[in-house]
Protein backbone atom coordinates (compact mmCIF):
# COMPACT_ATOMS: atom_id res chain seq x y z
CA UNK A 1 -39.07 31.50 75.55
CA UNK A 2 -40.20 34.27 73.42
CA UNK A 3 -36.62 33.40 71.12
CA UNK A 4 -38.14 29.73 70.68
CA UNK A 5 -41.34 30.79 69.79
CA UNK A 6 -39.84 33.11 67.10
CA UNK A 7 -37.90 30.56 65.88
CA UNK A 8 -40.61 28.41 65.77
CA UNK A 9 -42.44 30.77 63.74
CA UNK A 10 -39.63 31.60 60.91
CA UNK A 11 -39.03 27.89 60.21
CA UNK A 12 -42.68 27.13 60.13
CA UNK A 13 -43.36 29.92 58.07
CA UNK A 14 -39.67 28.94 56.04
CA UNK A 15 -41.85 25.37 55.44
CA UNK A 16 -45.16 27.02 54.38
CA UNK A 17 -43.03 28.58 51.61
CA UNK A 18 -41.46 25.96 50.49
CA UNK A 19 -43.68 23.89 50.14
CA UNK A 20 -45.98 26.36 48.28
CA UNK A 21 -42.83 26.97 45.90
CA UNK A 22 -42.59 22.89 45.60
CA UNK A 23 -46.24 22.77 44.57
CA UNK A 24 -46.09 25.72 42.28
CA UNK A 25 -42.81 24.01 40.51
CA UNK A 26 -45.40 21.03 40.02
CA UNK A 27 -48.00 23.02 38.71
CA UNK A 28 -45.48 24.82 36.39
CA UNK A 29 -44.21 21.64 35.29
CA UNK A 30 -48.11 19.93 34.49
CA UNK A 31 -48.29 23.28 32.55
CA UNK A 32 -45.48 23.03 30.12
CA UNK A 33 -46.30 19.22 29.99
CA UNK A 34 -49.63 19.68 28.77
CA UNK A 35 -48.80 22.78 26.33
CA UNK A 36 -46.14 20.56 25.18
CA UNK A 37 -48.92 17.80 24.75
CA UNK A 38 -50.44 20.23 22.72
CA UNK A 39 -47.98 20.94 20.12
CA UNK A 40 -47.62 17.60 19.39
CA UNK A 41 -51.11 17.07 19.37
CA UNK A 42 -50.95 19.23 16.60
CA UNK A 43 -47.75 18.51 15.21
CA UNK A 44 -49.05 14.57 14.66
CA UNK A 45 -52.71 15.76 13.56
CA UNK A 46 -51.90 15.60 10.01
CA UNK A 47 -51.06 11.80 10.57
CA UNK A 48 -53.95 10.79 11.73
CA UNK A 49 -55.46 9.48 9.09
CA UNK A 50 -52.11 7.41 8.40
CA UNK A 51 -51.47 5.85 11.54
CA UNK A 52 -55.18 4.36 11.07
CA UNK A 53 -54.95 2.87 7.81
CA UNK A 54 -54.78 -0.89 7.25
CA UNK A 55 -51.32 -1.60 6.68
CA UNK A 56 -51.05 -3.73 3.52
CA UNK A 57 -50.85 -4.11 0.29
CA UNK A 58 -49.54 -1.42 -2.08
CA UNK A 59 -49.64 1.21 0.58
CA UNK A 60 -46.96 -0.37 2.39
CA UNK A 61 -43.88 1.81 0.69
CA UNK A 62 -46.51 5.19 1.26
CA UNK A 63 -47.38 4.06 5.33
CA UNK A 64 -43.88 3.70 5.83
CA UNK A 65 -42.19 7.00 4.39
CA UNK A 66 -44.73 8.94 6.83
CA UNK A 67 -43.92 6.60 9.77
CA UNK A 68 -40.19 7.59 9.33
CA UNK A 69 -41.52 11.21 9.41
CA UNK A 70 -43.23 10.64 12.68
CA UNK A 71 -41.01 9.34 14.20
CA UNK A 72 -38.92 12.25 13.82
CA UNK A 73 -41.06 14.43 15.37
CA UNK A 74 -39.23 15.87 18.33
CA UNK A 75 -40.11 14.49 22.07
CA UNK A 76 -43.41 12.82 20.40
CA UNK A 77 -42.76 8.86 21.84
CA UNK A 78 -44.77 9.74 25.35
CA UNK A 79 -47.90 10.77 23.61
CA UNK A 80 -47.44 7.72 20.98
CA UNK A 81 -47.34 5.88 24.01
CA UNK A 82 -50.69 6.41 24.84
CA UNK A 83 -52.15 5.13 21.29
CA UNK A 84 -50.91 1.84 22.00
CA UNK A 85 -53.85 0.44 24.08
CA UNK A 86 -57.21 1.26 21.96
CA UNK A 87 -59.53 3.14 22.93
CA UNK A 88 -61.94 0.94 21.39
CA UNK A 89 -62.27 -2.28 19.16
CA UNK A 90 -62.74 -0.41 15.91
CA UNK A 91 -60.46 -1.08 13.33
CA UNK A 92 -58.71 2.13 12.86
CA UNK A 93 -58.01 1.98 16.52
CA UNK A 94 -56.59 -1.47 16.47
CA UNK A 95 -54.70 0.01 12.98
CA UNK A 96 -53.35 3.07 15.12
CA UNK A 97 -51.75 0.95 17.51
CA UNK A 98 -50.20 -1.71 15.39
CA UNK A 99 -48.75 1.32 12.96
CA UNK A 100 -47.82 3.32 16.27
CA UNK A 101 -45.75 0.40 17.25
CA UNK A 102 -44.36 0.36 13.77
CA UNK A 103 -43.17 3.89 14.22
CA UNK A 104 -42.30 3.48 18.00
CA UNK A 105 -39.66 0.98 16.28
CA UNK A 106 -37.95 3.66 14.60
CA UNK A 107 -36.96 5.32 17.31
CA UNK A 108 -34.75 5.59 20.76
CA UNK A 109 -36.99 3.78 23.46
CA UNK A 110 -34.71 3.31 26.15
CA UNK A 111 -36.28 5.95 28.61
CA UNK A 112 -39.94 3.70 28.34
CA UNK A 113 -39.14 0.52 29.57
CA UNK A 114 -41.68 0.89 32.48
CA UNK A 115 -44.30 2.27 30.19
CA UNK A 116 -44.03 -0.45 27.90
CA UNK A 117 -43.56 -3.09 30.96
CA UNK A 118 -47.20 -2.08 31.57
CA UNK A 119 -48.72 -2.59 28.62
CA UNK A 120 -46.83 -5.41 27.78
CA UNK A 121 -49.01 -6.63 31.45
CA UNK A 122 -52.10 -4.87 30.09
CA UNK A 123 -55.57 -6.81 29.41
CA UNK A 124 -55.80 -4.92 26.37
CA UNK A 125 -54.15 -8.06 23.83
CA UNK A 126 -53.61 -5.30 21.32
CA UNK A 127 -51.19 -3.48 23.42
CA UNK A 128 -50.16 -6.30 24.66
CA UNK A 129 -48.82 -7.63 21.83
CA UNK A 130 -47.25 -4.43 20.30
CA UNK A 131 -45.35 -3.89 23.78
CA UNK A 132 -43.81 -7.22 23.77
CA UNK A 133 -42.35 -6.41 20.81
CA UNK A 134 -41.47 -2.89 21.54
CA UNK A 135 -39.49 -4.01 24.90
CA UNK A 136 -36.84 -5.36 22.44
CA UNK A 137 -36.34 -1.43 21.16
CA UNK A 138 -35.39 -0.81 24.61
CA UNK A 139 -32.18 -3.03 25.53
CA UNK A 140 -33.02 -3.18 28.59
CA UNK A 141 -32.29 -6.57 30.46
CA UNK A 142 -34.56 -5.80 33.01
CA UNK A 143 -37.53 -6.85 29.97
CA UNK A 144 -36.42 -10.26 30.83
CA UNK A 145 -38.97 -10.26 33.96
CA UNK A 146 -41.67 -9.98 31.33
CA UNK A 147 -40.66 -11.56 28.36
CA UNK A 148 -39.78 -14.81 29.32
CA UNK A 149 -43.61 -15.82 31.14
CA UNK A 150 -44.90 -14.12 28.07
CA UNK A 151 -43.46 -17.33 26.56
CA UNK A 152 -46.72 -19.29 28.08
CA UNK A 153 -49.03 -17.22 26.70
CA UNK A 154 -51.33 -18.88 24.34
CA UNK A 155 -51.17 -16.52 21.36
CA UNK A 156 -48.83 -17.45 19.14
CA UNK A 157 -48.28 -13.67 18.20
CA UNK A 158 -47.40 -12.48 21.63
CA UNK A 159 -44.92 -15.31 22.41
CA UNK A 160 -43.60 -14.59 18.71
CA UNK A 161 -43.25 -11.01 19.43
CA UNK A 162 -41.54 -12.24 23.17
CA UNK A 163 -38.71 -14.01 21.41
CA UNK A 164 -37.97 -11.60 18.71
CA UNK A 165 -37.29 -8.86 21.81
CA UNK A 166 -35.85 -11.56 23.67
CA UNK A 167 -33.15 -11.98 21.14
CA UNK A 168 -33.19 -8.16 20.72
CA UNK A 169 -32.09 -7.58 24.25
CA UNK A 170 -29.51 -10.33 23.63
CA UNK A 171 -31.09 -12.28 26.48
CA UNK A 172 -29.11 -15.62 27.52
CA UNK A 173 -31.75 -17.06 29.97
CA UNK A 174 -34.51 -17.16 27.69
CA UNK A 175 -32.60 -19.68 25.82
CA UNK A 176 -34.24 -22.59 27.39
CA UNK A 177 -37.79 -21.29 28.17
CA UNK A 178 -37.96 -20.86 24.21
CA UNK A 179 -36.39 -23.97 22.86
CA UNK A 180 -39.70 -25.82 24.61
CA UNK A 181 -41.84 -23.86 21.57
CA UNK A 182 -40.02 -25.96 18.65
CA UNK A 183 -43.23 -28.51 19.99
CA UNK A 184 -45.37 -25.51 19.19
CA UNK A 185 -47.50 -25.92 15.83
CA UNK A 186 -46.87 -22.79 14.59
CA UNK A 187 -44.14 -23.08 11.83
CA UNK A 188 -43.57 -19.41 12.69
CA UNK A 189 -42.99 -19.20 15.94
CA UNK A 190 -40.35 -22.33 15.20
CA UNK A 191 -38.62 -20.53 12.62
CA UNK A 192 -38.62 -17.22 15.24
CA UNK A 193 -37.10 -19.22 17.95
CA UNK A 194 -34.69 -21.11 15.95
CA UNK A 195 -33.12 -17.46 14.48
CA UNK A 196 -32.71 -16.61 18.41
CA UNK A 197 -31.23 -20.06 19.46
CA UNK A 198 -28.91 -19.40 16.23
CA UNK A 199 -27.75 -15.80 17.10
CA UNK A 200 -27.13 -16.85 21.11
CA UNK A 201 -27.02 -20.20 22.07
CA UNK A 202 -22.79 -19.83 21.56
CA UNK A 203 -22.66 -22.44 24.84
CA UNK A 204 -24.99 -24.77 23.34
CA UNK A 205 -27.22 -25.24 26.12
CA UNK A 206 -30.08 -26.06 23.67
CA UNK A 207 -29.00 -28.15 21.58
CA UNK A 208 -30.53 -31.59 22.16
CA UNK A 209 -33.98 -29.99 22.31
CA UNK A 210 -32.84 -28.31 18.67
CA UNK A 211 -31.72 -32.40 17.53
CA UNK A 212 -34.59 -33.80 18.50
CA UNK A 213 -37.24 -30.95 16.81
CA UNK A 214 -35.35 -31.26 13.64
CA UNK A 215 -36.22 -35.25 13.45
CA UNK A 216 -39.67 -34.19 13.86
CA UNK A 217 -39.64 -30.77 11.87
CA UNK A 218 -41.74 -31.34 8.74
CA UNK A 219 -41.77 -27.82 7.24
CA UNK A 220 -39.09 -27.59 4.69
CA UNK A 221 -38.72 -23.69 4.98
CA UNK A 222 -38.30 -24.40 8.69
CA UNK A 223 -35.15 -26.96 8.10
CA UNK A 224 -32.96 -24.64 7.22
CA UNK A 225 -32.56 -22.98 10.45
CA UNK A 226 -31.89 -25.71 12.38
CA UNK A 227 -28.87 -26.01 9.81
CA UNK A 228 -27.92 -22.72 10.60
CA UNK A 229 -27.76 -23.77 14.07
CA UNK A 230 -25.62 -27.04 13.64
CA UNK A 231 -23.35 -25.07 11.46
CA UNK A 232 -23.01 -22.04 13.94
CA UNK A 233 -22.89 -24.01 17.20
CA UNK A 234 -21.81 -27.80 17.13
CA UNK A 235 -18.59 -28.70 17.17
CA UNK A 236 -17.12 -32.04 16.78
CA UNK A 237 -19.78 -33.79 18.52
CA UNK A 238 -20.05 -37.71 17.36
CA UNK A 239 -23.42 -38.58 19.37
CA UNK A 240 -25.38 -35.32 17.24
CA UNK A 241 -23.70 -36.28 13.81
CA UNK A 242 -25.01 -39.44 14.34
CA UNK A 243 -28.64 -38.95 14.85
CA UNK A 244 -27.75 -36.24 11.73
CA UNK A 245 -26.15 -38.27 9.14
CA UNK A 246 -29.54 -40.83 8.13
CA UNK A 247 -30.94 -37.02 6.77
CA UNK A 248 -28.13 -36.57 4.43
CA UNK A 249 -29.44 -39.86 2.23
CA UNK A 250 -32.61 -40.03 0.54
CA UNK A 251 -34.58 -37.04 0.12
CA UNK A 252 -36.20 -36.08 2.89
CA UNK A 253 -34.36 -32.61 3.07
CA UNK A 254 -34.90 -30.45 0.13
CA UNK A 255 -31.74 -30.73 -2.34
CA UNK A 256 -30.11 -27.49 -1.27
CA UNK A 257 -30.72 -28.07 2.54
CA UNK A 258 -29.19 -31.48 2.08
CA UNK A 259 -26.68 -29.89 0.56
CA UNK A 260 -25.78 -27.38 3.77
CA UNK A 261 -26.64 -30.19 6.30
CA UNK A 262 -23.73 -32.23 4.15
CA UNK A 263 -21.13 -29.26 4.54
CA UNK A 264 -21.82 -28.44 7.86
CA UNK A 265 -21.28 -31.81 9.08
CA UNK A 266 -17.43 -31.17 8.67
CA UNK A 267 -17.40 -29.49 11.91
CA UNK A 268 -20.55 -31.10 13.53
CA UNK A 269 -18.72 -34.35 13.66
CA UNK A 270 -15.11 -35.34 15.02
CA UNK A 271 -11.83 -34.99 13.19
CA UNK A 272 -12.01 -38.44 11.66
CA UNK A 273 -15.19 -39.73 12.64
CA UNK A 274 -15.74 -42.71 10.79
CA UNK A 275 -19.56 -43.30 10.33
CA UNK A 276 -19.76 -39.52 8.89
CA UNK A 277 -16.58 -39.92 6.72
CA UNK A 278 -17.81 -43.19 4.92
CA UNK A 279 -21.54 -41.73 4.99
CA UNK A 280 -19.92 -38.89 3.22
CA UNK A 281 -17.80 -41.13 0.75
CA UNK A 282 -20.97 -42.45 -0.22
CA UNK A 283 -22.04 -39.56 -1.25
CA UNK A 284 -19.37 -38.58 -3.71
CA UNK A 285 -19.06 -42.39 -5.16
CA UNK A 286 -22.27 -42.73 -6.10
CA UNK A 287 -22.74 -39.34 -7.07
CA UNK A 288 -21.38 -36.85 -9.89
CA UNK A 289 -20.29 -33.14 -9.91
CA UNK A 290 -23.47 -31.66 -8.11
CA UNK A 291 -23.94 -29.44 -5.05
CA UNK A 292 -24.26 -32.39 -2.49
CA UNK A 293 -21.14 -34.32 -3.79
CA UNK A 294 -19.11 -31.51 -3.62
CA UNK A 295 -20.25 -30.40 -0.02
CA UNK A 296 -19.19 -34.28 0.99
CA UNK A 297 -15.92 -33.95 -0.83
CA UNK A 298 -15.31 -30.65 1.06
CA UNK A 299 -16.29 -31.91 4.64
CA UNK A 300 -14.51 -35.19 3.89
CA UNK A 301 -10.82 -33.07 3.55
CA UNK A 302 -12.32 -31.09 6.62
CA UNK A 303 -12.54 -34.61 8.70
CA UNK A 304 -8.96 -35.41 7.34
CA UNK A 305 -10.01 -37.43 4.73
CA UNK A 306 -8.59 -36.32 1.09
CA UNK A 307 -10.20 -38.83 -0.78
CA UNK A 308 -13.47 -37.45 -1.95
CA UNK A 309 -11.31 -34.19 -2.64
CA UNK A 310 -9.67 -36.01 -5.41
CA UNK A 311 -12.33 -38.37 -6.70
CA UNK A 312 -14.48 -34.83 -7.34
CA UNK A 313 -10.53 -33.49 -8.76
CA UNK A 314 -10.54 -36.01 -11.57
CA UNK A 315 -13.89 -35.65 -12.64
CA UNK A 316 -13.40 -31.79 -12.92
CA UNK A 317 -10.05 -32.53 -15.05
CA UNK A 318 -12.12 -34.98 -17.07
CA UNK A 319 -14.70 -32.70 -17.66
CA UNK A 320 -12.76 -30.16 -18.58
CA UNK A 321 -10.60 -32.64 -20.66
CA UNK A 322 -13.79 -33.64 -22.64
CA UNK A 323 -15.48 -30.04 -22.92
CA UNK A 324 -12.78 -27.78 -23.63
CA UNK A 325 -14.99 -24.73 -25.20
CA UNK A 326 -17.66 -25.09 -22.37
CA UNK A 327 -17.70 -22.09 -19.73
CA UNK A 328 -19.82 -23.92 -17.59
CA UNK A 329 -17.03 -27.04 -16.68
CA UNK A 330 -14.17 -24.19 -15.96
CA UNK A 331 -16.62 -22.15 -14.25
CA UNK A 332 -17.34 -25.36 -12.17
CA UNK A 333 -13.88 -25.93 -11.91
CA UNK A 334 -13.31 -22.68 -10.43
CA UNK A 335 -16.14 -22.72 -7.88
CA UNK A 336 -14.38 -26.28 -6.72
CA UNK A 337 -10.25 -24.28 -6.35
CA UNK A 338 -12.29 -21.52 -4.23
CA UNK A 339 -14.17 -23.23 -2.06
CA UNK A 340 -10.29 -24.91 -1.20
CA UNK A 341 -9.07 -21.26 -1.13
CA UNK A 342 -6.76 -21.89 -3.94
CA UNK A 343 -7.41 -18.25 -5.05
CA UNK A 344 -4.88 -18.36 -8.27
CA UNK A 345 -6.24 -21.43 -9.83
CA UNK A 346 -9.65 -20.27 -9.02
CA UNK A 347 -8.93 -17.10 -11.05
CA UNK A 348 -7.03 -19.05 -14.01
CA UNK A 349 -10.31 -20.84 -14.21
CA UNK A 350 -13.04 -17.92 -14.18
CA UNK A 351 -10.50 -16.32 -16.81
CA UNK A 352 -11.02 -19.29 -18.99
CA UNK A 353 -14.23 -19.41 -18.79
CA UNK A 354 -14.78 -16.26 -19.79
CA UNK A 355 -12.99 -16.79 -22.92
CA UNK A 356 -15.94 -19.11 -23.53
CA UNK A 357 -18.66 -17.60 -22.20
CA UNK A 358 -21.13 -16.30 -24.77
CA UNK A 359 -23.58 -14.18 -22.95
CA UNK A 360 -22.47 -10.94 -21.68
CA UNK A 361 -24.15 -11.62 -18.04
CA UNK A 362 -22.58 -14.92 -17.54
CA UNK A 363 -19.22 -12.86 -17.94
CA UNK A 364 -20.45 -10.04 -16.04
CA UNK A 365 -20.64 -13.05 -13.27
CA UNK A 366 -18.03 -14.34 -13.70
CA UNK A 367 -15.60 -11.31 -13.35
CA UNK A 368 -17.72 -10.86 -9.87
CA UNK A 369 -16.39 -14.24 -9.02
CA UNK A 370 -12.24 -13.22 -9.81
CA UNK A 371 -13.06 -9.75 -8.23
CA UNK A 372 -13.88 -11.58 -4.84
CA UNK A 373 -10.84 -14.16 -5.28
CA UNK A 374 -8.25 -10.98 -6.21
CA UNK A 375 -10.16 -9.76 -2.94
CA UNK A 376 -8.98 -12.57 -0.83
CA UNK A 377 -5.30 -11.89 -2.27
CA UNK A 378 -5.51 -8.41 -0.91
CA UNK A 379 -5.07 -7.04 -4.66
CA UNK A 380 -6.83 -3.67 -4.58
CA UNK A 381 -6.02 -3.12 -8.41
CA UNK A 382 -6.91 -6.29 -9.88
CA UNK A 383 -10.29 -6.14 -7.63
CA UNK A 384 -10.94 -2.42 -9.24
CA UNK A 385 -10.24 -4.41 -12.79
CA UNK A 386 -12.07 -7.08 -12.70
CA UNK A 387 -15.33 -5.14 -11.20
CA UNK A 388 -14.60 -2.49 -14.42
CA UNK A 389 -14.57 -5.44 -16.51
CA UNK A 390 -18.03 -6.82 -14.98
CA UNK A 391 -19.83 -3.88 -15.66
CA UNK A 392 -21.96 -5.00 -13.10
CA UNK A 393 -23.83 -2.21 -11.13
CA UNK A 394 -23.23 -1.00 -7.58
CA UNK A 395 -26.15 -2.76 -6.59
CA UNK A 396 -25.04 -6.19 -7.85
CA UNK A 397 -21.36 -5.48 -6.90
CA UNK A 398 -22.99 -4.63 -3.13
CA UNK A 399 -25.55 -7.84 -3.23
CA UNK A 400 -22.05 -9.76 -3.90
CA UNK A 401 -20.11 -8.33 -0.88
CA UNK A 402 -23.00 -9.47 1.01
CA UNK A 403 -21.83 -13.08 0.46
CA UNK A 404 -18.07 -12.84 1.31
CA UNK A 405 -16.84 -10.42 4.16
CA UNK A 406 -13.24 -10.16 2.95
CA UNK A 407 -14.40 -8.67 0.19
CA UNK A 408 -17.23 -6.45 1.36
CA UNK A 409 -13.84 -5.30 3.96
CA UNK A 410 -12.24 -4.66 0.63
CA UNK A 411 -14.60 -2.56 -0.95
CA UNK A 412 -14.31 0.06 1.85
CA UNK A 413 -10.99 0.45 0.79
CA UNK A 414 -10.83 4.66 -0.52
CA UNK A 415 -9.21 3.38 -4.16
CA UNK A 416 -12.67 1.65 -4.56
CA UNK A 417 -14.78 3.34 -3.19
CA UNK A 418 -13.56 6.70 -5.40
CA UNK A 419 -14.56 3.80 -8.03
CA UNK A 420 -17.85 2.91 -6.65
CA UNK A 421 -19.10 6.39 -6.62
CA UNK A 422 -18.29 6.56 -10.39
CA UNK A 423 -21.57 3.78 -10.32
C-alpha cells in the first residue's frame, strides 16, 4: 500500500512539474513575442507617417520605394496584420490599411491564410476589402471557401478584389460563379473577370455566357478582352463564329478590335467554314491594303482558303510596282511575308526599305523588324547585326522582345547578351 501511495505521489508531483514547466514555456514564449513586437514597433515607427498618406498623385513613385523597404523588414507581416482593420474611420487609418495591404503584397503570405480568412469575414469593409485581395498573395486553394460567396457581395470593389485573388490562386471553380458578373454594370469588374476567364477557362466552360456579354458589351475598352478570350479558347466552333461574324462588318467594334476579332476568327471557326470564309472574302474585295483586310486574308489561308492571300499578294506587288522609292509599300510588304513566316522575303523587304527610308527612326525600326525575322531563323550573328545597325536602346530592343517570344528566347542567348550589356 505504502509503494502505491508513493507512486502516487512521484507521478503527481512528476505532473505538477510539468505542467508548471509547460506554462512557464508559454510565458517565455508571450515574452519574446511581445519584445519581438517591440522591435518592430520600433523598427516600422519611422513609417508611420508613410503608411498613412493618401496614396496618389505624384507621391506614388516616393510611397512605393518605402513600401518595398517595409516590407523587408524582417518577421514584420504579423504586426502589419493587425493595421488592416482600422482602428477608426479617420482617413489616415483607412490610408494605413489600404498602403499596409499594398506592402503586405510585396511579400511571402503563405503562413496567414487564416488571418486574412478573418478579415476577409470581418464587418470592418476596409479590411474586408484589402483581405480579399491579399488571399490571392497566399496560393492557398483553401481561399476558395471565401472568395467565391464574396462574389455576391454588393461592392463592386470587394467582388473585384475576389476575382483578381481568385485568378491568383489559379482557381478553376470560380470560373462560373464569376462569368454571372459580365451582367454587372461596372465596366471594371467586366474587364477583371474577363482577364480571369482568359488566363483559365482552357476547358471553355464559360464560354456562351462570354458570347452572349460581348453582344451586349458596349464599352469599347472592354471588347477587347472578350477577343482575347475567343482567340485563347475557341476552337473551330461554327455555332460561336456565327453569332461572331455580323461584328466584323460595319463599325461597331473599334477599327483595331475589328481587326483582332477578324484574325482570330481563323481558329474560332471550322477548317472551311463557309459563312466565315465568304464573310471574310468580303472583307478583302471590298477593301484595300489595311489592317482588317489583311487579318481576313490571313484567317482566310488559315480556313484553307488561299484566295484572299493572293488578292492582298497582287496589290502588294502593284504597290510596290507603282512606288518603287517608297519605304512604306516594302515595309508593308514585309509585315505581309512575316505574318506568313516567310522569314527571307520578309528580310529582303525590310532591307529595301531601308534603302528608302529617310528618317533615321523609321530605320532604327525597321532593323528591329529583320533582327526578330533573323531571330526566327535561329541566326545569332545576323540578330547581333541588325540590332548594332538599329541603334536602338536596350529598352526599345527589350519592349520589342516583349512582342515575339522566339526572339525574347534569343536574346538570352550569352553572344547577345555580352552585347546587350554594352547598352
Amino acid at each position: 500500500m505504502r509503494i502505491w501511495l508513493l507512486l502516487a505521489l512521484t507521478l503527481t508531483s512528476s505532473a505538477i512539474a510539468q505542467t508548471t514547466g509547460l506554462r512557464a514555456l508559454a510565458a517565455e514564449a508571450r515574452k519574446r513575442a511581445e519584445t519581438q513586437r517591440q522591435v518592430q514597433l520600433q523598427a516600422i515607427k519611422p513609417y508611420r507617417a508613410v503608411l498613412a498618406a493618401d496614396y496618389d498623385g505624384d507621391q506614388k513613385t516616393i510611397l512605393d520605394e518605402a513600401f518595398d523597404r517595409v516590407a523587408k523588414i524582417d518577421g514584420i507581416a504579423p504586426l502589419l496584420l493587425e493595421y488592416l482593420k482600422p482602428g477608426d474611420s479617420s482617413r489616415e487609418a483607412l490610408n494605413t490599411s489600404d498602403n499596409v495591404a499594398r506592402v503586405l503584397s510585396r511579400m511571402k503570405l503563405d503562413d496567414y491564410y487564416q488571418s486574412l480568412a478573418e478579415l476577409a469575414r470581418s464587418q470592418s469593409k476596409t479590411a474586408k476589402r484589402n483581405a480579399l485581395l491579399l488571399l490571392g498573395y497566399t496560393g492557398n486553394k483553401d481561399a476558395e471557401a471565401v472568395l467565391i460567396p464574396a462574389l455576391d457581395d454588393p461592392s463592386d470593389v470587394e467582388r473585384r478584389n475576389a476575382v483578381e485573388s481568385l485568378a491568383r490562386i489559379g482557381s478553376k471553380a470560380g470560373i462560373l460563379p464569376a462569368s454571372r458578373l459580365l451582367g454587372s454594370p461596372s465596366r471594371y469588374l467586366r474587364i477583371e473577370v474577363m482577364q480571369y476567364l482568359s488566363e483559365l477557362d482552357t476547358e471553355g466552360a464559360a464560354v456562351a455566357r462570354v458570347v452572349d456579354a460581348f453582344a451586349e458589351e458596349s464599352s469599347d475598352s472592354a471588347r477587347s478582352y472578350y477577343i482575347d478570350y475567343f482567340r485563347t479558347h475557341v476552337r473551330g466552333d461554327a455555332e460561336i463564329a456565327a453569332k461572331l461574324l455580323p461584328l466584323t462588318q460595319g463599325n461597331d467594334l473599334r477599327y483595331n478590335d475589328r481587326r483582332r476579332l477578324v484574325r482570330a476568327l481563323g481558329t474560332i471557326a471550322p477548317k472551311g467554314h463557309e459563312d466565315t470564309i465568304t464573310a471574310l472574302e468580303k472583307l478583302v474585295v471590298d477593301g484595300g491594303l489595311q489592317g482588317v483586310e489583311i487579318a481576313a486574308a490571313l484567317s482566310m489561308r488559315e480556313l484553307g482558303d488561299k484566295g484572299g492571300a493572293k488578292v492582298i499578294e497582287n496589290r502588294l506587288d502593284q504597290a510596290v510596282r507603282k512606288r518603287r522609292q517608297s519605304a512604306e509599300v516594302y515595309e508593308d510588304r514585309g509585315d505581309w511575308h512575316r505574318d506568313l513566316e516567310e522569314w527571307r522575303d520578309a528580310i529582303r523587304d525590310y532591307n529595301d526599305a531601308i534603302k528608302h527610308a529617310r528618317a533615321g527612326s523609321r530605320q532604327s525600326m525597321l532593323y528591329l523588324k529583320v533582327a526578330r525575322c533573323e531571330a526566327h531563323r535561329g541566326k545569332t550573328l545576323n540578330i547581333r547585326k541588325a540590332l548594332q545597325k538599329s541603334k536602338a536602346s536596350l529598352r526599345t530592343i527589350r519592349r520589342e522582345a516583349e512582342k515575339d517570344p522566339v526572339f525574347a528566347a534569343q536574346l538570352e542567348k550569352d553572344a547577345l547578351q555580352r552585347f546587350l550589356n554594352t547598352l
